[in-house]
Protein backbone atom coordinates (compact mmCIF):
# COMPACT_ATOMS: atom_id res chain seq x y z
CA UNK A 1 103.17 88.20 83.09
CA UNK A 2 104.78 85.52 81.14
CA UNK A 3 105.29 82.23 82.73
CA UNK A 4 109.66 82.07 82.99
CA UNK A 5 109.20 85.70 85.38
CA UNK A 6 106.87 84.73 87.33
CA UNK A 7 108.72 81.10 88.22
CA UNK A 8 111.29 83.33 89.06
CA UNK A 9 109.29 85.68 91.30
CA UNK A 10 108.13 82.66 93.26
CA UNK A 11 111.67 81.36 93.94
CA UNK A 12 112.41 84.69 95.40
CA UNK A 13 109.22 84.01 97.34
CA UNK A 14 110.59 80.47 98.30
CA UNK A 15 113.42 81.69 99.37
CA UNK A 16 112.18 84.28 101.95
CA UNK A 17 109.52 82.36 103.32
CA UNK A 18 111.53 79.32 103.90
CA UNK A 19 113.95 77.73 105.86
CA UNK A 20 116.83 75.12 104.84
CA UNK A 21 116.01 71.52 105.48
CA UNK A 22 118.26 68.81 106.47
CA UNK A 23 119.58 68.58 102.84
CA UNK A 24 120.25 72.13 102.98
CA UNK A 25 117.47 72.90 100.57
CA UNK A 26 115.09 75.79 101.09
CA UNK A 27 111.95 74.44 102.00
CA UNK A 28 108.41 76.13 102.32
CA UNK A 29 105.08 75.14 103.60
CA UNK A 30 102.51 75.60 100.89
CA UNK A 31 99.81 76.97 103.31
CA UNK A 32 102.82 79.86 104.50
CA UNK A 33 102.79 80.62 100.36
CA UNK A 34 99.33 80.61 100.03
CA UNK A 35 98.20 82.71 102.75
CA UNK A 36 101.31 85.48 102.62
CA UNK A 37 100.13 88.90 101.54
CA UNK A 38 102.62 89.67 99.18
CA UNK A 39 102.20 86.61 97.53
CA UNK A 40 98.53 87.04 97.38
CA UNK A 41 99.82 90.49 95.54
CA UNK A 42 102.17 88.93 93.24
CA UNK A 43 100.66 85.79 91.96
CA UNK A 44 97.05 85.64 90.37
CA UNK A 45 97.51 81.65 89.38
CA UNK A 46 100.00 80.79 92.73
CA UNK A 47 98.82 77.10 91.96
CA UNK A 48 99.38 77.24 88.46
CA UNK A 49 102.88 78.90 89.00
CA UNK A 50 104.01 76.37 91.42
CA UNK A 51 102.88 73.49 88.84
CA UNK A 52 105.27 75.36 86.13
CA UNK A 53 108.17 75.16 88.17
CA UNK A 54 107.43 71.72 89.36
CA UNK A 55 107.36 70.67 85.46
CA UNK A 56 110.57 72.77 85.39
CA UNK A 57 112.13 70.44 88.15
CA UNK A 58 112.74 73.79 89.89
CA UNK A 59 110.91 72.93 92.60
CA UNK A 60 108.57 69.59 93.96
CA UNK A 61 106.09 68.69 96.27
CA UNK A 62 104.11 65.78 97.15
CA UNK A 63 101.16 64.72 94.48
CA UNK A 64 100.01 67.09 91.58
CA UNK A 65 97.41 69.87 92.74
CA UNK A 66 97.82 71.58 96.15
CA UNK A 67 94.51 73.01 97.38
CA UNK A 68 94.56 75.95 100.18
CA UNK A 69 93.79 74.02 103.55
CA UNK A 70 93.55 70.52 102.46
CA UNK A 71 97.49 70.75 101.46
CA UNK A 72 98.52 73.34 103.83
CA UNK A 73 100.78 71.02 105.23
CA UNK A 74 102.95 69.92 102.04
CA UNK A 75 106.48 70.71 101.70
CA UNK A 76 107.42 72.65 98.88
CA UNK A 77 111.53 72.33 97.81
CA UNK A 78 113.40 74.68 96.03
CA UNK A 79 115.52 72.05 93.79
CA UNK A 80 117.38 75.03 92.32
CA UNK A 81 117.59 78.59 92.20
């Protein structure tokens, strides 16, 4: 999968997990990402994806590597879509 289709994939992803924050962006926990089913099915690199967008400024989230269970907890922000 090339790198552009799978951004896209996870803003799809973003977008059906989350839920609008008080800036009216879509907002999803990373540990709700991680641990979904179908985006255990989608992504092999989820990490690697969600570092992609972030370089993209399509999405951001607090510090540079999010680790399943120590960053379970950390907003992810859907900047655009």
């Amino acid at each position: 999968m090339n790198i552009s289709h799978e951004v896209e994939l996870l803003v799809e992803e973003i977008k059906r997990l989350g839920s609008p924050n008080a800036d009216g962006q879509m907002t999803v926990k990373f540990g709700i990402l991680f641990n979904d089913d179908r985006c255990a099915n989608i992504f092999e690199a989820l990490v690697g994806t969600l570092r992609a967008a972030k370089k993209k400024k399509i999405i951001k989230f607090e510090g540079e590597l999010l680790l399943q269970g120590v960053h379970d907890n950390v907003d992810i922000v859907l900047l655009q879509d």
